[in-house]
Protein backbone atom coordinates (compact mmCIF):
# COMPACT_ATOMS: atom_id res chain seq x y z
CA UNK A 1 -187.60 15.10 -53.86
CA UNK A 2 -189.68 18.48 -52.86
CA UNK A 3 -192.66 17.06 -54.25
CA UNK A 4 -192.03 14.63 -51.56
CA UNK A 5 -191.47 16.53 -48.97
CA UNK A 6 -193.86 19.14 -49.71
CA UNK A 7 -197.17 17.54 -47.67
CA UNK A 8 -194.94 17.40 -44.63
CA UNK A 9 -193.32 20.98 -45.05
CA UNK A 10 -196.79 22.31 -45.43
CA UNK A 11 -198.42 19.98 -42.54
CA UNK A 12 -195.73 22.07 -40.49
CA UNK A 13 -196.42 25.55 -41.51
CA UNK A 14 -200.07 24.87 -40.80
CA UNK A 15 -199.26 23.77 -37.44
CA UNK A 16 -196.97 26.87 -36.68
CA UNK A 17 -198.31 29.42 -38.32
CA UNK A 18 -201.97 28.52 -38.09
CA UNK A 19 -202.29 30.43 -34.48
CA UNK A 20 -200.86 33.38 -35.95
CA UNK A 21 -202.84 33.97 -38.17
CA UNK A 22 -206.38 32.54 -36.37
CA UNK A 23 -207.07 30.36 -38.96
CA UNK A 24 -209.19 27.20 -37.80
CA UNK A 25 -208.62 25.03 -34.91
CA UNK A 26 -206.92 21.71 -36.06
CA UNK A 27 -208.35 18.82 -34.10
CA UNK A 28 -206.02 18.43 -31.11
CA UNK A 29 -205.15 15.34 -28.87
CA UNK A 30 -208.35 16.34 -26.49
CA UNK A 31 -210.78 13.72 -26.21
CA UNK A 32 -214.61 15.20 -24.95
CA UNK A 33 -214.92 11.89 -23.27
CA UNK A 34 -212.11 12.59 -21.19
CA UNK A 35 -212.94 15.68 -20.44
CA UNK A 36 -216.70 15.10 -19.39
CA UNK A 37 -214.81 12.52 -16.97
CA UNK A 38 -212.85 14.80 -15.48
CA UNK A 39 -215.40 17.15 -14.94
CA UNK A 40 -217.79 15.14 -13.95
CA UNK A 41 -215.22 13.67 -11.56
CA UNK A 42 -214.51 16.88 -9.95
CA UNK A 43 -217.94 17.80 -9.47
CA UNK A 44 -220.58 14.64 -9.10
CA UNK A 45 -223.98 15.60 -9.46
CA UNK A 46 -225.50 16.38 -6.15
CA UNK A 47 -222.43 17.79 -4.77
CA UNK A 48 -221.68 21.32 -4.21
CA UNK A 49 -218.03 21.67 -3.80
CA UNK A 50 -216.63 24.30 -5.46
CA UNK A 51 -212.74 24.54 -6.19
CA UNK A 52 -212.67 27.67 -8.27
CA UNK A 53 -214.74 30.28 -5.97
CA UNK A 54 -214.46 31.41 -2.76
CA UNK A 55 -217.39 31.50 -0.15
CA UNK A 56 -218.66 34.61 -1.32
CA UNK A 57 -218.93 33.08 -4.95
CA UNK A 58 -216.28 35.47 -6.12
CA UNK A 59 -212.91 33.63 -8.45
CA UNK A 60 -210.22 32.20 -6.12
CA UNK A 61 -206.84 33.61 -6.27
CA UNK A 62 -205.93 30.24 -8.01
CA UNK A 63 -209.14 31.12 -10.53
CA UNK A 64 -207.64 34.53 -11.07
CA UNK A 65 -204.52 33.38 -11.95
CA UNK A 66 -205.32 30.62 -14.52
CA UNK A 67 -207.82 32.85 -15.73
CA UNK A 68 -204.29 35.09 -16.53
CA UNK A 69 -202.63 32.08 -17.98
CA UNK A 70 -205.11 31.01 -20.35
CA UNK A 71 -205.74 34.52 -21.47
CA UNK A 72 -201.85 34.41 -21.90
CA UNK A 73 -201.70 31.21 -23.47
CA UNK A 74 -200.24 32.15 -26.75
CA UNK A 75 -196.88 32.38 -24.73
CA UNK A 76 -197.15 28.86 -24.43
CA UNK A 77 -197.74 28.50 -27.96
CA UNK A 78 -201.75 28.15 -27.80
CA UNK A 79 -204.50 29.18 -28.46
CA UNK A 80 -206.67 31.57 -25.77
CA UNK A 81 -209.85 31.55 -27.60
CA UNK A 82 -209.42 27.49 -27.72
CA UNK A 83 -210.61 28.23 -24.04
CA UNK A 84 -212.84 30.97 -24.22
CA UNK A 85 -210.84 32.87 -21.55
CA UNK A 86 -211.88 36.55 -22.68
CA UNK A 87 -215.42 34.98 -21.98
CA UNK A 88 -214.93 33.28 -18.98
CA UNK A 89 -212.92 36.65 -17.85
CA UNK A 90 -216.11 38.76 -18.44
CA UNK A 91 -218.40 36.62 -16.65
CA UNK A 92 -215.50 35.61 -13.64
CA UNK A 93 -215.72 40.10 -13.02
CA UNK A 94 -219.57 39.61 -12.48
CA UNK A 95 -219.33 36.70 -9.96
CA UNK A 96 -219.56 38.21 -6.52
CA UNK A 97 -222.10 36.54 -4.39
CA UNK A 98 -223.95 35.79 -7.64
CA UNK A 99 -227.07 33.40 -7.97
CA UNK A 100 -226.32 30.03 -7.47
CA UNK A 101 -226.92 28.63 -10.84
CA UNK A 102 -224.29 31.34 -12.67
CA UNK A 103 -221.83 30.08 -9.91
CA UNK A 104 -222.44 26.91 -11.02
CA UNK A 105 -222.44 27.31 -14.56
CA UNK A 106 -218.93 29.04 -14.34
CA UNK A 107 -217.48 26.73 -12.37
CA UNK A 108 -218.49 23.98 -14.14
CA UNK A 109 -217.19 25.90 -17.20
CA UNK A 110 -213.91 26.82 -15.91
CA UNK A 111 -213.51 23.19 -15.06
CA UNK A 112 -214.12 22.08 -18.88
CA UNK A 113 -211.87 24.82 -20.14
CA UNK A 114 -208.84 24.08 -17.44
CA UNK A 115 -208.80 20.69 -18.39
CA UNK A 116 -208.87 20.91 -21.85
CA UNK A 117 -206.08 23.66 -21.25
CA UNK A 118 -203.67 21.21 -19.56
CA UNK A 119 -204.18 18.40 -21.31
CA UNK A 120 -202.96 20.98 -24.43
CA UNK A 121 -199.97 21.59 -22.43
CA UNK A 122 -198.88 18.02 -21.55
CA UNK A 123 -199.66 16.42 -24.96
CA UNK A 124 -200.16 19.47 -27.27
CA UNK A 125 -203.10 20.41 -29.54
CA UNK A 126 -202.26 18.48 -32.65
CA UNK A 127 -202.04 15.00 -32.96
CA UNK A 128 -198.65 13.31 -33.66
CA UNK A 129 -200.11 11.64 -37.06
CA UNK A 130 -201.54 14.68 -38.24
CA UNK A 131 -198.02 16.06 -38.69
CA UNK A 132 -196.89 12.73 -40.54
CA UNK A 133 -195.08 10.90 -37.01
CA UNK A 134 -196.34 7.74 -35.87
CA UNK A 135 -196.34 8.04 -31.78
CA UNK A 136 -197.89 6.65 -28.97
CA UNK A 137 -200.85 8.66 -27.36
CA UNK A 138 -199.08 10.41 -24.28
CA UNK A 139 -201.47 10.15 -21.28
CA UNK A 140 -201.34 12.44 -17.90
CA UNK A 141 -200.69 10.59 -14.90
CA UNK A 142 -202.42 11.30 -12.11
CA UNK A 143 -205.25 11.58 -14.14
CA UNK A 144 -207.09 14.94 -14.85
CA UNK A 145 -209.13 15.07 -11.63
CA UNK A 146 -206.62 15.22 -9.43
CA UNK A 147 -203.92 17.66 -11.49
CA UNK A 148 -207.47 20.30 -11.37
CA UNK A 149 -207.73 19.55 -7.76
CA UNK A 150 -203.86 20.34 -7.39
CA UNK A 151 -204.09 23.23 -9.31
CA UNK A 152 -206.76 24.65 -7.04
CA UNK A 153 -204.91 24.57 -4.08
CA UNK A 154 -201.51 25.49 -6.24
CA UNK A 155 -199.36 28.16 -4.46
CA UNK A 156 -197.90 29.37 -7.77
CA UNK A 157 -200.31 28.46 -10.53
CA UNK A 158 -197.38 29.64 -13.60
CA UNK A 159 -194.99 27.01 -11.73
CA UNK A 160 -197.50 24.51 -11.49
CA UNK A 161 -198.46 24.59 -14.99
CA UNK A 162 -194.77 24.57 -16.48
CA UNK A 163 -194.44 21.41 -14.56
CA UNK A 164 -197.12 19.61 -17.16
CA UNK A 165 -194.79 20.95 -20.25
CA UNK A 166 -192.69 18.54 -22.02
CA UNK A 167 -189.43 18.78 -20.71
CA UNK A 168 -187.89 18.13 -24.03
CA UNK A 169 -184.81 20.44 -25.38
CA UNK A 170 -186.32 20.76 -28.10
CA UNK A 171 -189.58 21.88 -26.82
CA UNK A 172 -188.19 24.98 -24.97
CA UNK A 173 -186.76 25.99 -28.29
CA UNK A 174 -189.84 25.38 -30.39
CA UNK A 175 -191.30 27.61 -27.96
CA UNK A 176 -188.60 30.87 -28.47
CA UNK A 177 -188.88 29.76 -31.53
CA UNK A 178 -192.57 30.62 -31.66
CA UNK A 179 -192.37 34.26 -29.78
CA UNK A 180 -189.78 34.89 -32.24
CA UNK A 181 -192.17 34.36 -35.03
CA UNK A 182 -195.13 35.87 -33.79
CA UNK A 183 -193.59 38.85 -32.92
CA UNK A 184 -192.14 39.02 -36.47
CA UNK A 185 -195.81 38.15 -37.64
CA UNK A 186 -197.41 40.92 -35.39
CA UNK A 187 -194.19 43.61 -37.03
CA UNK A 188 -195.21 42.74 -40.37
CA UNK A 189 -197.49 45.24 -42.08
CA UNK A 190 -199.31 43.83 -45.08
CA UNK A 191 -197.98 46.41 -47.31
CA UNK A 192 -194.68 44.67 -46.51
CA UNK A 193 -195.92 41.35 -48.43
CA UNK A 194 -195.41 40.43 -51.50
CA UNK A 195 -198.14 39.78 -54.21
């Protein structure tokens, strides 16, 4: 019977544990397809609308704030450097009435980062298979484009993005679940381990 369960138990532990300790990325429920779609969606070529700075090519408040939220994103049980948020942070400070192509770059960045950041937190990062369950793909509805448009023009990004977390009970106490451990984790002095 443990033999049996054993793959599972340790398919879990990797999942929950594998942020903690920064070990590598498992592949996640993102499709780069999608994403390029979204993107490119957003901002066509030719176009120059931007959604993430202001006129003066600084970060919108909106930027700002989901710049805050991925860097904070391991209270929602990811990842930051999935995103590259310290990154995008440092170049975001340098922004103001920058050349055009760095405004560009970052904003079409941003956008590729974003949306690979909310489609973690309305399907998750791991695959239900990869975990041993057999369920249906979840898909966002409306689709990508338009939740990065919304969250553009978001009065209160935090709310905005708890909307596009599973509303499952189960969900909100995986999640204490996770502070709980990580702050344990980050208590935990090595001298402290056994072995």
């Amino acid at each position: 019977m443990t033999a049996f369960l054993r793959p599972s138990w340790a398919a879990w532990l990797g999942i929950v544990l594998g942020p903690l300790a920064n070990g590598p990325v498992v592949a996640g429920t993102v499709d780069e397809s999608e994403i390029r779609i979204a993107v490119d969606s957003l901002h066509p070529a030719g176009t120059t609308r931007r959604y993430w700075l202001d006129a003066a090519g600084r970060p919108s408040r909106q930027a700002l704030a989901l710049l805050a939220e991925m860097q904070d994103a391991a209270v929602r049980g990811l990842d930051p450097q999935d995103y590259g948020a310290a990154e995008l942070r440092r170049r975001a400070t340098g922004l103001g009435l920058a050349k055009l192509d760095t405004a560009d770059a970052f904003e079409h960045d941003f956008t590729h980062a974003l949306t690979r950041f909310i489609v973690h937190l309305d399907r998750g990062r791991i695959r239900p298979e990869e975990a041993g369950y057999a369920l249906a793909p979840r898909r966002l509805s409306p689709d990508l484009a338009e939740r990065l448009r919304a969250l553009s023009a978001a009065a209160d990004v935090s709310a905005s993005l708890d909307a596009l977390e599973p509303r499952y009970r189960h969900f909100a106490l995986l999640k204490l679940a996770l502070k709980h451990y990580r702050a344990l984790a980050a208590s935990v002095s090595d001298a402290m381990l056994p072995g």
